[in-house]
Structure formats: structure tokens, C-alpha cells
Protein backbone atom coordinates (compact mmCIF):
# COMPACT_ATOMS: atom_id res chain seq x y z
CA UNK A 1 2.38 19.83 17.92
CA UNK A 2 4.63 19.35 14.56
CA UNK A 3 8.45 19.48 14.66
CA UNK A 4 8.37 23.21 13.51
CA UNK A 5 6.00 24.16 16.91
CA UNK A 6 8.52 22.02 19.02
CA UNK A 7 11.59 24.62 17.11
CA UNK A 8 9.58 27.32 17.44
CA UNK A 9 9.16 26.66 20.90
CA UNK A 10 12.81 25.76 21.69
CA UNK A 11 13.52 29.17 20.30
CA UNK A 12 11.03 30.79 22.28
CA UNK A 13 11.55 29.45 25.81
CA UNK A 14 13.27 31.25 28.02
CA UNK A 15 12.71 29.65 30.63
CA UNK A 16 13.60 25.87 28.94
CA UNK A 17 16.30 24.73 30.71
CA UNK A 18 19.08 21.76 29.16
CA UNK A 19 17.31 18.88 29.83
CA UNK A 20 14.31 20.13 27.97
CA UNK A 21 16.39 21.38 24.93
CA UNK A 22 17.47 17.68 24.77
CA UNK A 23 13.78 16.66 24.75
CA UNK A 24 13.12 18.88 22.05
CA UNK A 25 15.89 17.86 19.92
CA UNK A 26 15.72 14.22 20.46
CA UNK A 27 11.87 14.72 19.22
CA UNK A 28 13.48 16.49 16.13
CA UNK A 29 15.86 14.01 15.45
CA UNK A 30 13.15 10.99 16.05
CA UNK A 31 10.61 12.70 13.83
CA UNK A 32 13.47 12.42 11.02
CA UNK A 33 13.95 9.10 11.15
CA UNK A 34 10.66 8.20 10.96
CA UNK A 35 10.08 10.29 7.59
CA UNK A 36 13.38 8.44 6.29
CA UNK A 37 12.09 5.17 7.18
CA UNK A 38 8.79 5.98 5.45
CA UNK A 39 10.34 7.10 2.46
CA UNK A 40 12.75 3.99 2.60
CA UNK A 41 9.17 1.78 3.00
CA UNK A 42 7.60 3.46 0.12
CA UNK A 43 10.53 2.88 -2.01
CA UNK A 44 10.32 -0.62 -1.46
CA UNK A 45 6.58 -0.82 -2.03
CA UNK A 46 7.33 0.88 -5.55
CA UNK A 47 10.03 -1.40 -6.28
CA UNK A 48 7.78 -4.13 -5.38
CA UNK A 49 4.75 -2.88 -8.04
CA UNK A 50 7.57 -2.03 -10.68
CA UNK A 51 8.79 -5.96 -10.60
CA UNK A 52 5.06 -7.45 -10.86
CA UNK A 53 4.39 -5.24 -13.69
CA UNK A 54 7.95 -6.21 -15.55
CA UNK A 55 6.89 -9.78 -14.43
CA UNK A 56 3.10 -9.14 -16.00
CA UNK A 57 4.89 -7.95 -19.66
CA UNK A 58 7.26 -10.94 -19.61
CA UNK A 59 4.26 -13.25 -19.59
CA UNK A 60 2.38 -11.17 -21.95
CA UNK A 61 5.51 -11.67 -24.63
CA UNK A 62 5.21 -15.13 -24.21
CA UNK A 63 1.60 -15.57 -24.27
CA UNK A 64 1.20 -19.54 -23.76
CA UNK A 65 -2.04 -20.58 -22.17
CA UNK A 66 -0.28 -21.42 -18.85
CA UNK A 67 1.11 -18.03 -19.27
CA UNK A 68 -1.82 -16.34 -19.79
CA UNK A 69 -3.18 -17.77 -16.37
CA UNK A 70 -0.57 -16.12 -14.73
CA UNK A 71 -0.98 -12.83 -16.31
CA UNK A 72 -4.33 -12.91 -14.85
CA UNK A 73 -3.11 -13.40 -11.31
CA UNK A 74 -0.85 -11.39 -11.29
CA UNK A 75 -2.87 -8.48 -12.89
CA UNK A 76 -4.85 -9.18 -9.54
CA UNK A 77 -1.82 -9.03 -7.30
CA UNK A 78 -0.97 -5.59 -8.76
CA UNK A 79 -5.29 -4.39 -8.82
CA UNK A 80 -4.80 -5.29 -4.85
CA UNK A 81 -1.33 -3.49 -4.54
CA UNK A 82 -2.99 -0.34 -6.04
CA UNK A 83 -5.93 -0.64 -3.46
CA UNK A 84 -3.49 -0.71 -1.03
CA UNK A 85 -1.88 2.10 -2.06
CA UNK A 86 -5.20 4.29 -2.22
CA UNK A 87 -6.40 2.98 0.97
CA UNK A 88 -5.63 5.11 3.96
CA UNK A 89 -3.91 4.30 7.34
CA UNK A 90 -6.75 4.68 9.48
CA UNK A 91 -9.43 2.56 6.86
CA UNK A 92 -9.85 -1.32 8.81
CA UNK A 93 -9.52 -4.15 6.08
């Protein structure tokens, strides 16, 4: 049942008495947080992408063979980030 059933239902009940209607909106307020807290962990994860590619483009100005090394690692950092990304919650690694 989403958070829009549970509303639906609050609405609906006649017969739901206090302690239920705190239920209900405890569930509401819960299911908030966790969408804020994913949003907050995506965020991060994005943030975390943008630096290795600003990192990747620093090296490839430079462009010294130890630099050019690292460019490749970390070319397969971000390759395994992406994966990540596409991967989905319930997939076993």
C-alpha cells in the first residue's frame, strides 16, 4: 500500500480511531524522510562521479606518462560507478 492508499484510507475510515490516525501519519511522515534521504544519497553519488570526471580532465591537460596511467584508472573507477548506477537494487554483485 503507497502513502496515497494509506491518505486515502485515513480519509475514508470512519471507523479509524486516534491511535490509528497517528499510525497513518507517522507512516506518511517516515515515507518522507526516506525519499529525502534518497535524494540526499543520490546527490552525493553525483557529486562523487562529477569530481572523478574533473579529476580525469585534469590529468588529461597534463598528459605525462605517469599521468596517463592514472587517467586510465580512473576512467575505470568512473566505467564501474556508471555500472553501479544502471544496476538495480535487487541485482546480487
Amino acid at each position: 500500500m503507497d502513502s496515497a492508499d494509506l491518505w486515502s484510507h485515513q480519509l475514508a475510515c470512519a471507523q479509524c480511531g486516534p491511535r490509528q490516525v497517528k499510525v497513518i501519519k507517522f507512516v506518511h511522515l517516515l515515507t518522507a524522510a526516506l525519499y529525502a534521504y534518497i535524494t540526499h544519497v543520490r546527490l552525493q553519488r553525483d557529486r562523487h562521479l562529477d569530481a572523478l570526471e574533473d579529476r580525469l580532465d585534469a590529468l588529461a591537460a597534463v598528459g605525462t606518462p605517469s599521468d596517463k596511467l592514472l587517467m586510465e584508472r580512473v576512467g575505470q573507477r568512473i566505467e564501474r560507478e556508471r555500472k553501479r548506477l544502471i544496476r538495480s537494487p535487487d541485482d546480487n554483485p
